[in-house]
N, C-alpha and C. Protein backbone atom coordinates (compact mmCIF):
# COMPACT_ATOMS: atom_id res chain seq x y z
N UNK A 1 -1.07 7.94 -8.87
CA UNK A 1 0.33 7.89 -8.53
C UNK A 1 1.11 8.72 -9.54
N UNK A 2 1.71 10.04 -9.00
CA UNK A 2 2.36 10.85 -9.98
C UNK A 2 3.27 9.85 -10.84
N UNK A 3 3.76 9.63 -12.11
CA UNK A 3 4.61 9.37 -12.54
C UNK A 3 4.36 7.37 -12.42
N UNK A 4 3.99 6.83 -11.58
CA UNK A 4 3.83 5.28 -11.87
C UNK A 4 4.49 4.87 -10.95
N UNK A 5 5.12 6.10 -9.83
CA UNK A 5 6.53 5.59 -8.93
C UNK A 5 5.80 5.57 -7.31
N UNK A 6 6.01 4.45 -6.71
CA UNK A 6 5.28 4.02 -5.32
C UNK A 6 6.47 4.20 -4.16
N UNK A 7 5.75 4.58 -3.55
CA UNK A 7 6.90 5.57 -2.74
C UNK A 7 6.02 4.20 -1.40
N UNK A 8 7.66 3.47 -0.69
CA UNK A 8 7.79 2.53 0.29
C UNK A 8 8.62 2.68 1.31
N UNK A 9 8.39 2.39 2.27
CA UNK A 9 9.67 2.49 3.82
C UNK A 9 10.64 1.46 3.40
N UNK A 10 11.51 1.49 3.98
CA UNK A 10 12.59 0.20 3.72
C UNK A 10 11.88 -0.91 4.19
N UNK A 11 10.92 -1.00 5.37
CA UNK A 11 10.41 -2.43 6.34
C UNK A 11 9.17 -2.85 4.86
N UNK A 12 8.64 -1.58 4.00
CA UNK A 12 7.60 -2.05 3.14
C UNK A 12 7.98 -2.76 1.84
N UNK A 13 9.44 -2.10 1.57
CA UNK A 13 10.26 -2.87 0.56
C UNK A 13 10.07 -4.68 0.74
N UNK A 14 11.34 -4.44 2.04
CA UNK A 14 11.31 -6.12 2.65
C UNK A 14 10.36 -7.02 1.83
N UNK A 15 8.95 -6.36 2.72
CA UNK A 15 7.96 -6.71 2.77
C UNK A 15 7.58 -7.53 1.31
N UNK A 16 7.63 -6.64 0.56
CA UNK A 16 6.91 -7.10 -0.88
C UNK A 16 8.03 -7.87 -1.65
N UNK A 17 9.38 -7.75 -0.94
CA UNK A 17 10.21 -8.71 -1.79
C UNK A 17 9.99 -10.03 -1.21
N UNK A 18 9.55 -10.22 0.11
CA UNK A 18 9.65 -11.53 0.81
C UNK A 18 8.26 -12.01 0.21
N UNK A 19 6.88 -11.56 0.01
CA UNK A 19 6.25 -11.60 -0.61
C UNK A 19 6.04 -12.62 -2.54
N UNK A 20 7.12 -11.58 -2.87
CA UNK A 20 7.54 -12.30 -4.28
C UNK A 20 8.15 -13.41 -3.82
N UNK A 21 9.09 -13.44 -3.71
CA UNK A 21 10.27 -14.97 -3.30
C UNK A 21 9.03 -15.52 -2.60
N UNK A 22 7.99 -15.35 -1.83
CA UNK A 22 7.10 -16.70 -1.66
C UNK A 22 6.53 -17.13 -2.86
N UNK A 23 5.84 -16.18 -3.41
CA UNK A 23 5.37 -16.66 -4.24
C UNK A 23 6.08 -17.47 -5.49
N UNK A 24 7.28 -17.19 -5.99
CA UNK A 24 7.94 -17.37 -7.20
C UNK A 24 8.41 -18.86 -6.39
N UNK A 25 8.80 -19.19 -5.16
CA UNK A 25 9.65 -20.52 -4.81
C UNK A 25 8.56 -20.92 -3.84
N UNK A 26 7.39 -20.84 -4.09
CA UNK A 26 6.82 -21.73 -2.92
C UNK A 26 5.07 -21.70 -3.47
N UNK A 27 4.57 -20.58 -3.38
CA UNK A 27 3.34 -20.67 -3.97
C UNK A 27 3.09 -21.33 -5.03
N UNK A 28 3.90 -20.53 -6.24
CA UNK A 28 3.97 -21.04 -7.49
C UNK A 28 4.28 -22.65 -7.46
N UNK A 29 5.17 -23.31 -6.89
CA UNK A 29 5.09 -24.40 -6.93
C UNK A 29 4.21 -25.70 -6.56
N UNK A 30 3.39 -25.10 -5.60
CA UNK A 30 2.01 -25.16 -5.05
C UNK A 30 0.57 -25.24 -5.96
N UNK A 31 1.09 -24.36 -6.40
CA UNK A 31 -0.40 -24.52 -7.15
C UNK A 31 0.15 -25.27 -8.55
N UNK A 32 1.22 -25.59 -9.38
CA UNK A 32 1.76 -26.71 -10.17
C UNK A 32 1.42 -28.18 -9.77
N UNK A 33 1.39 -28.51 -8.54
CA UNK A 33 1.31 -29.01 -7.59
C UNK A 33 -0.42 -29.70 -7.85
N UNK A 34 -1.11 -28.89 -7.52
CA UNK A 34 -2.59 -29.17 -7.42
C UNK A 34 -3.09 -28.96 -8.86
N UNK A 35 -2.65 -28.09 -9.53
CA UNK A 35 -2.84 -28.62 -11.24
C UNK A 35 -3.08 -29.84 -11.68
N UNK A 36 -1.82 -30.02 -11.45
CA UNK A 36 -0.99 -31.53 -11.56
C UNK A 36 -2.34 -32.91 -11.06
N UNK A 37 -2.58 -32.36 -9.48
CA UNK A 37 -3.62 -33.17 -8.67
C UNK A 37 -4.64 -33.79 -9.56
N UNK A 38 -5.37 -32.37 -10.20
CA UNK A 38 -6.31 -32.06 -10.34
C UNK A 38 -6.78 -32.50 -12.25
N UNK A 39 -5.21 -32.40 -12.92
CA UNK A 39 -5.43 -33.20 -13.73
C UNK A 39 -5.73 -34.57 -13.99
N UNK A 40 -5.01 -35.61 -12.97
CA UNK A 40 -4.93 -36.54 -12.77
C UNK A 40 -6.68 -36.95 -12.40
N UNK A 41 -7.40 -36.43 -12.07
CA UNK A 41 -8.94 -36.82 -11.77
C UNK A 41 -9.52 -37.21 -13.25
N UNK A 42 -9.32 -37.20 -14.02
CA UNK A 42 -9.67 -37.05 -15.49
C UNK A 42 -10.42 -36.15 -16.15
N UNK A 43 -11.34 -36.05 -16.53
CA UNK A 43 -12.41 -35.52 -17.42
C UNK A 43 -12.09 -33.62 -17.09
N UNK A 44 -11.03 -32.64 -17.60
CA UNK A 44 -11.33 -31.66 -17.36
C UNK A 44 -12.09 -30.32 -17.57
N UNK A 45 -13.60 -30.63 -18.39
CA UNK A 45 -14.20 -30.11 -18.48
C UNK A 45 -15.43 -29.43 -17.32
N UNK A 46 -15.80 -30.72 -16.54
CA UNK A 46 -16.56 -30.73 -15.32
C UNK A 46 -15.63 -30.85 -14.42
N UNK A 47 -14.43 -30.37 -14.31
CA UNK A 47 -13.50 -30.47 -12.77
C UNK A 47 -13.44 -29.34 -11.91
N UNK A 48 -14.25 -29.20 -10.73
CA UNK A 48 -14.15 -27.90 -9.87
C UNK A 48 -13.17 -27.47 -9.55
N UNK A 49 -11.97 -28.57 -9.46
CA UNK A 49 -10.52 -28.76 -8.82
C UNK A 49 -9.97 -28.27 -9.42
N UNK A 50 -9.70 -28.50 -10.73
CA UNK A 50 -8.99 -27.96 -11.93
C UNK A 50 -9.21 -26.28 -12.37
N UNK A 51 -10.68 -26.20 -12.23
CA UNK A 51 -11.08 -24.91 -12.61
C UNK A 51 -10.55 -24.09 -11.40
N UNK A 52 -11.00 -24.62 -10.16
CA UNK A 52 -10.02 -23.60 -8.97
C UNK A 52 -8.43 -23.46 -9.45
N UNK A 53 -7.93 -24.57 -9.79
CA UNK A 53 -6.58 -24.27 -9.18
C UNK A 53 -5.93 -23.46 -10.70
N UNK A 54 -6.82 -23.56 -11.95
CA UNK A 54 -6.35 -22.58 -12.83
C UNK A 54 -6.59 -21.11 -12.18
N UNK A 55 -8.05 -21.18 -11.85
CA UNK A 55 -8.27 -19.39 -11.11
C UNK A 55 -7.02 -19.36 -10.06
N UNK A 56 -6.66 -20.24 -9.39
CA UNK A 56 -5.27 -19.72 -8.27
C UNK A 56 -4.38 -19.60 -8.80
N UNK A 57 -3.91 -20.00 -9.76
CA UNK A 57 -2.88 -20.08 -10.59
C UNK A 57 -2.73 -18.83 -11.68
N UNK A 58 -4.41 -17.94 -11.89
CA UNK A 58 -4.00 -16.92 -12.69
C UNK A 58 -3.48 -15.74 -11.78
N UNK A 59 -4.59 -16.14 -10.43
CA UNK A 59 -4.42 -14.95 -9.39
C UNK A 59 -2.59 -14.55 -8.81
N UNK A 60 -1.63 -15.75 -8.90
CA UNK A 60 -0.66 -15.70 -8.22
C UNK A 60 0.02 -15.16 -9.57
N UNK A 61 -0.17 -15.55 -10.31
CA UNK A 61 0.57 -15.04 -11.72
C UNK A 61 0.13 -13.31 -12.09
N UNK A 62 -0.63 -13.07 -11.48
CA UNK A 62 -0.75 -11.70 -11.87
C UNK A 62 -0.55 -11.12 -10.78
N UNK A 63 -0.13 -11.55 -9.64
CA UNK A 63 0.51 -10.50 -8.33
C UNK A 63 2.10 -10.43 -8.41
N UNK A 64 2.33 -11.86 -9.22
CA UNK A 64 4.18 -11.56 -9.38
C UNK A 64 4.17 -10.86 -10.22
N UNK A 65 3.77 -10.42 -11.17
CA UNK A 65 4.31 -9.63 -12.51
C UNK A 65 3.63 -8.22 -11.42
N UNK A 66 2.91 -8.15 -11.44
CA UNK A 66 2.59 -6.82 -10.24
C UNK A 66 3.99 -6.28 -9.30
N UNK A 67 4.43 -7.02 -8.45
CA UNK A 67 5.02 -7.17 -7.58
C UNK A 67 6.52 -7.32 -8.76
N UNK A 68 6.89 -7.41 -9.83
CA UNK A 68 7.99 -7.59 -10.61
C UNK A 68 8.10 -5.92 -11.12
N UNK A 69 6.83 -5.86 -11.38
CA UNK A 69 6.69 -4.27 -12.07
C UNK A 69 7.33 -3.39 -10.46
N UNK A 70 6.23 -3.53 -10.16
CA UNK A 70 6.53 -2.37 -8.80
C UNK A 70 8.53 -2.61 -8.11
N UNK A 71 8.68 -3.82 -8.07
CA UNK A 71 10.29 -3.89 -7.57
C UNK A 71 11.50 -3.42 -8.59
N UNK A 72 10.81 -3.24 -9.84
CA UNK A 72 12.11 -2.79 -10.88
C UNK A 72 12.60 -1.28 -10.39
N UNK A 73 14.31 -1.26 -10.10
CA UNK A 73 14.15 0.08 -9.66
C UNK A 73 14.29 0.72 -10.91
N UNK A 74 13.83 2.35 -10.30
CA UNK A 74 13.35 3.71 -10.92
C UNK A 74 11.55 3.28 -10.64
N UNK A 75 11.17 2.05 -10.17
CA UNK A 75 9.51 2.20 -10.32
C UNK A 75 8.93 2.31 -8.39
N UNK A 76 10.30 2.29 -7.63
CA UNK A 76 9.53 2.62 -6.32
C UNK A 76 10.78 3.77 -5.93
N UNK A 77 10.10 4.76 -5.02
CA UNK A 77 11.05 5.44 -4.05
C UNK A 77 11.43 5.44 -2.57
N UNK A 78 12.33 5.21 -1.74
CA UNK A 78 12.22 4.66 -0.15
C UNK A 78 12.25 5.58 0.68
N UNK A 79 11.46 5.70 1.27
CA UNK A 79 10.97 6.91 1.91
C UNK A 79 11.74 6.75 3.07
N UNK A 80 11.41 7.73 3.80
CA UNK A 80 11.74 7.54 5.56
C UNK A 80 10.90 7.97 6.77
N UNK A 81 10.55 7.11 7.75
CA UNK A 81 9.48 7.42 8.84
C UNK A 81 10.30 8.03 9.80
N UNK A 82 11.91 8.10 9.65
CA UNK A 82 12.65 8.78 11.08
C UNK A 82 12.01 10.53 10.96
N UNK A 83 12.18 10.87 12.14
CA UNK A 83 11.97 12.32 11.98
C UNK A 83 12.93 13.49 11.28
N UNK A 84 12.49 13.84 10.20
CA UNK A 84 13.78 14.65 9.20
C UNK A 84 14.35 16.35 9.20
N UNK A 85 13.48 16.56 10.43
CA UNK A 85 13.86 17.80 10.50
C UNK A 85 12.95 19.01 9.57
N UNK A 86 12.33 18.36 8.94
CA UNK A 86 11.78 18.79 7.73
C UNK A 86 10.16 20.13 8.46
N UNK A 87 9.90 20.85 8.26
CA UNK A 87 8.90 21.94 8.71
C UNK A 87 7.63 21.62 8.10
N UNK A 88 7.63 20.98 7.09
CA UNK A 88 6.22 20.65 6.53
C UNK A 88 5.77 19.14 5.89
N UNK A 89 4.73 18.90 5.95
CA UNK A 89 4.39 17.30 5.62
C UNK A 89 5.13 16.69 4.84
N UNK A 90 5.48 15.54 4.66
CA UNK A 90 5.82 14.89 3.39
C UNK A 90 5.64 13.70 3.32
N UNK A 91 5.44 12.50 2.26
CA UNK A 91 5.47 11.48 2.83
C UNK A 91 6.56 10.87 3.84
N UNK A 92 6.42 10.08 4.34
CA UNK A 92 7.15 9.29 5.38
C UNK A 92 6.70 10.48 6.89
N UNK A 93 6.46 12.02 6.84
CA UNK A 93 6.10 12.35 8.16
C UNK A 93 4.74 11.96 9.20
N UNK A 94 4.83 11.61 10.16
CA UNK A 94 4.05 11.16 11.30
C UNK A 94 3.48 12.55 11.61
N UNK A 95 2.17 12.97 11.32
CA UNK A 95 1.50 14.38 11.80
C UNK A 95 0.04 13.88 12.74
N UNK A 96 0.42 14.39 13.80
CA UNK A 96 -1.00 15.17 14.11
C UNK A 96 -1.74 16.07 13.72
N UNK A 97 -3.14 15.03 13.59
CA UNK A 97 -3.95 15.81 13.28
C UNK A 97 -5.60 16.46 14.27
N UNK A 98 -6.26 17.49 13.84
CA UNK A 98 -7.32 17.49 15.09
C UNK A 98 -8.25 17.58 13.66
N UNK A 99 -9.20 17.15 13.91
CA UNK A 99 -10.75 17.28 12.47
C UNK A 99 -11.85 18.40 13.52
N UNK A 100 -11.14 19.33 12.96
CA UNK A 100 -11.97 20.75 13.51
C UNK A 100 -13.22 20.51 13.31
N UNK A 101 -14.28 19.85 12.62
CA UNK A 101 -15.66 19.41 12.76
C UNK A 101 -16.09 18.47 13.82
N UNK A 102 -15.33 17.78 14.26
CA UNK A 102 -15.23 16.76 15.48
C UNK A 102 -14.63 17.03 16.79
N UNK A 103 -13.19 18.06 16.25
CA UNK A 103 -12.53 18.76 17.46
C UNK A 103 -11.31 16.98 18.23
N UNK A 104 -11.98 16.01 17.01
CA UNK A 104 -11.06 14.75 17.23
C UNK A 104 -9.46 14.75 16.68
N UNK A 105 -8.70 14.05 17.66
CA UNK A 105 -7.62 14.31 17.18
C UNK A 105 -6.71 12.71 16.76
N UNK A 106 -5.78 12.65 15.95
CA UNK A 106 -5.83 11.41 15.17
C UNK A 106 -4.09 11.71 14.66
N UNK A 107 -3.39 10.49 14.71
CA UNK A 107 -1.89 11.11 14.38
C UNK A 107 -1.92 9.93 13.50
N UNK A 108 -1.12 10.37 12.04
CA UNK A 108 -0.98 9.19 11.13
C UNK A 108 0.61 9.14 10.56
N UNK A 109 0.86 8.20 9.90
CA UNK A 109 1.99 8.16 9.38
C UNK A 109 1.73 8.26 7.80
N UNK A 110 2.11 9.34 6.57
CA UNK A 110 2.08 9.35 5.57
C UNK A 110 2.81 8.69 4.95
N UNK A 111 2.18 7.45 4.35
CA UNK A 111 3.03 6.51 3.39
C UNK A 111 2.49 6.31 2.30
N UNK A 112 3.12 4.98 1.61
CA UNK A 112 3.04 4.84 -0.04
C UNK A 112 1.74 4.29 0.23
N UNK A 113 1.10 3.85 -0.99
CA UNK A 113 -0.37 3.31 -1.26
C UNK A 113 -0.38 1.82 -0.64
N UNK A 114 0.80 1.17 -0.73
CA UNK A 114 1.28 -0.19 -0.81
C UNK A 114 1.25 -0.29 0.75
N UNK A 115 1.87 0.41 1.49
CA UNK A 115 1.81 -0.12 2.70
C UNK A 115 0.43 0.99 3.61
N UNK A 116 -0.28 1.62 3.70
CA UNK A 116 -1.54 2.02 3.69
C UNK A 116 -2.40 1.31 4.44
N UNK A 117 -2.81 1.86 5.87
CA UNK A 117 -3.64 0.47 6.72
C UNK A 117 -3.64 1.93 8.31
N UNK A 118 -4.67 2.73 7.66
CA UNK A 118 -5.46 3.28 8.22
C UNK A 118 -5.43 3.22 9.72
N UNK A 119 -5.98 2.19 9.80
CA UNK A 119 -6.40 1.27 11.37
C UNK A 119 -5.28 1.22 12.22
N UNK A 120 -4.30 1.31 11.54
CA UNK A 120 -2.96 0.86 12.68
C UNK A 120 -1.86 2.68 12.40
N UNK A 121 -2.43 3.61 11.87
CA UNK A 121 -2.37 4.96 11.95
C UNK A 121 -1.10 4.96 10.40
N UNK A 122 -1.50 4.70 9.58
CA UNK A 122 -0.71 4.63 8.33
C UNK A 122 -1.86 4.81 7.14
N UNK A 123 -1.11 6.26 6.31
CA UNK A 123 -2.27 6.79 5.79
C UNK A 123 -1.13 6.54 4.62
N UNK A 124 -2.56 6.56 3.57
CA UNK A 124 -1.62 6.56 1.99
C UNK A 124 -1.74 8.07 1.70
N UNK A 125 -0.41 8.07 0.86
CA UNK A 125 -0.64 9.96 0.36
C UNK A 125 -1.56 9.99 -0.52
N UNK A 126 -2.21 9.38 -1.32
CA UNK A 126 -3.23 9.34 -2.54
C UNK A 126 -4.79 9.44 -1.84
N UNK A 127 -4.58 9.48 -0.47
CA UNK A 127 -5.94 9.60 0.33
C UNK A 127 -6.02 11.24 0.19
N UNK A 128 -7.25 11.59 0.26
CA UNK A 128 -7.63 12.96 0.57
C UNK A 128 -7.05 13.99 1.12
N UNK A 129 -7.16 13.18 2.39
CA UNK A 129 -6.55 13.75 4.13
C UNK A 129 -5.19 13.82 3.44
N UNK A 130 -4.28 13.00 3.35
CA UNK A 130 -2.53 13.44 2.70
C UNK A 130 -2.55 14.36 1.65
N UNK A 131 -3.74 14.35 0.49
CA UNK A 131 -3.36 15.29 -0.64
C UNK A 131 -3.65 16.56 0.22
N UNK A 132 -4.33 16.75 0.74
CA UNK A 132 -4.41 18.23 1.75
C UNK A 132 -3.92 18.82 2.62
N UNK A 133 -2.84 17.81 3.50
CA UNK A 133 -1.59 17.89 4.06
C UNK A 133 -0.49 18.12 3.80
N UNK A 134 -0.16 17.71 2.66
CA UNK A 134 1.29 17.84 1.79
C UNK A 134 1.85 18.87 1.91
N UNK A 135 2.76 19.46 1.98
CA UNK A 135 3.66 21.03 2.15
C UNK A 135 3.08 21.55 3.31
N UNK A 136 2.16 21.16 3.98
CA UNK A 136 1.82 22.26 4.95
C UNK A 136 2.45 22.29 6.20
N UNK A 137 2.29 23.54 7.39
CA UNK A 137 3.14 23.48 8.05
C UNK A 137 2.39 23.48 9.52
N UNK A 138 2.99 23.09 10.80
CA UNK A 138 2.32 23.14 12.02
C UNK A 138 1.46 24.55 12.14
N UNK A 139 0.13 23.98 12.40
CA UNK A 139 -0.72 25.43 13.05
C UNK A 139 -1.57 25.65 11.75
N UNK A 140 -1.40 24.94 10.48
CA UNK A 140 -1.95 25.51 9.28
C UNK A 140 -3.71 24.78 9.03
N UNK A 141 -4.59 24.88 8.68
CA UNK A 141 -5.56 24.57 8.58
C UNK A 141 -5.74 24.01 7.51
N UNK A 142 -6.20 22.79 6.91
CA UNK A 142 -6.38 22.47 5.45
C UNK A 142 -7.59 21.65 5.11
N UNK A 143 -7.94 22.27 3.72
CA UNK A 143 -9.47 21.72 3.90
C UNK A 143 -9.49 20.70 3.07
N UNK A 144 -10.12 19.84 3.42
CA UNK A 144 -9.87 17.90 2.82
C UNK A 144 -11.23 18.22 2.29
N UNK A 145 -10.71 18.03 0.22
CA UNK A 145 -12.09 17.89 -0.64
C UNK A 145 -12.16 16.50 -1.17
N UNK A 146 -13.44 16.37 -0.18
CA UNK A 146 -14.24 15.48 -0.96
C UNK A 146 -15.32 15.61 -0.49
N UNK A 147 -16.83 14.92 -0.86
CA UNK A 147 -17.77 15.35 -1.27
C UNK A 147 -18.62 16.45 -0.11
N UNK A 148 -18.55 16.04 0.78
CA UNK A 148 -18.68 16.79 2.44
C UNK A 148 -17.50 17.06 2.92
N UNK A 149 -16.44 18.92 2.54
CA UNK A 149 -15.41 18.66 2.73
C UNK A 149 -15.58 19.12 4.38
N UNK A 150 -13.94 18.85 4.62
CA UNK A 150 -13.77 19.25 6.28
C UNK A 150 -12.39 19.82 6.34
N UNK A 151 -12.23 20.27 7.80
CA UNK A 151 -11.08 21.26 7.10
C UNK A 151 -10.15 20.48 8.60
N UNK A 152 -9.03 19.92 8.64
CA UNK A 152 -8.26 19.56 9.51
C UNK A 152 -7.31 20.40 10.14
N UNK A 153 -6.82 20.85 11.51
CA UNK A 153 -5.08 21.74 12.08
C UNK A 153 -4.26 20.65 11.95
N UNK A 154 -2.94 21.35 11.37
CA UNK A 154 -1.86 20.55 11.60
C UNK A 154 -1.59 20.95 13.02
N UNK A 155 -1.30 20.13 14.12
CA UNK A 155 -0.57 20.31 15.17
C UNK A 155 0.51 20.11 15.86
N UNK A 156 1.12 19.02 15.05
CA UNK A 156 2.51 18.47 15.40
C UNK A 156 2.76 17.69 13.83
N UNK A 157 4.24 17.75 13.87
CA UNK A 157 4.98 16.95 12.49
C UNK A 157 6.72 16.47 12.96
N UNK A 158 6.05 14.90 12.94
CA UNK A 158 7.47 14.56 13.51
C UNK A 158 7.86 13.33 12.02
């Protein structure tokens, strides 16, 4: 990630703030909760209960400070998926693509790392395929390195 800065849609923002506020007013109180339970059994040396709900308790504690880091602004940028007029890739553009070794064709949306989910046509820019896309323009050919590279057409950029 150039610089430490995670580049998000406004719906991915939402997302990770509604995320925190669960966790900080509802999770977190949850697993205090079963601590609590789990102390009450006595002996906490041999307690499976206890030992889980410390491991849940470190896991949620280290996604809010995650999720605290990433929401401080200057540490994300908000991209945009509308179409910008723009002539060459960037994040937030929706491109078609064809994989000239396959002759398959595949349209993705270039986004941040954070919201990234392939499967439903949302590519992170830190993927291959986006670092080889970036600036380029409809009709241009670009060759995606990694270890067996391949070379993709841009064909459309909306």
């Amino acid at each position: 990630m150039a610089d430490n800065i995670i580049y998000v849609t406004e719906e991915g923002l939402k997302k990770l703030q509604d995320e925190y506020d669960n966790l900080v007013h509802v999770v977190r109180e949850e697993v205090k909760a079963e601590l609590a339970e789990a102390r009450s059994q006595g002996d906490l040396s041999e307690n499976a209960d206890y030992d889980a709900a410390r491991e849940k308790q470190s896991e949620v504690e280290s996604r809010i400070v995650e999720l605290e880091n990433m929401l401080q602004p200057g540490h994300y940028e908000i991209i945009s998926t509308k179409k910008s007029g723009k002539k060459t890739v960037h994040i937030g553009s929706t491109v078609e693509l064809e994989f000239l070794d396959t002759n398959e064709k595949a349209t993705y949306t270039i986004v941040g790392s954070t919201e990234a989910d392939p499967l439903n046509g949302k590519l992170s820019n830190e993927t291959p395929v986006a670092q080889a896309i970036l600036d380029a323009k409809v009709g241009q050919e670009c060759e995606v390195e990694v270890k067996k590279p391949y070379k993709v057409l841009i064909v459309n950029i909306k």
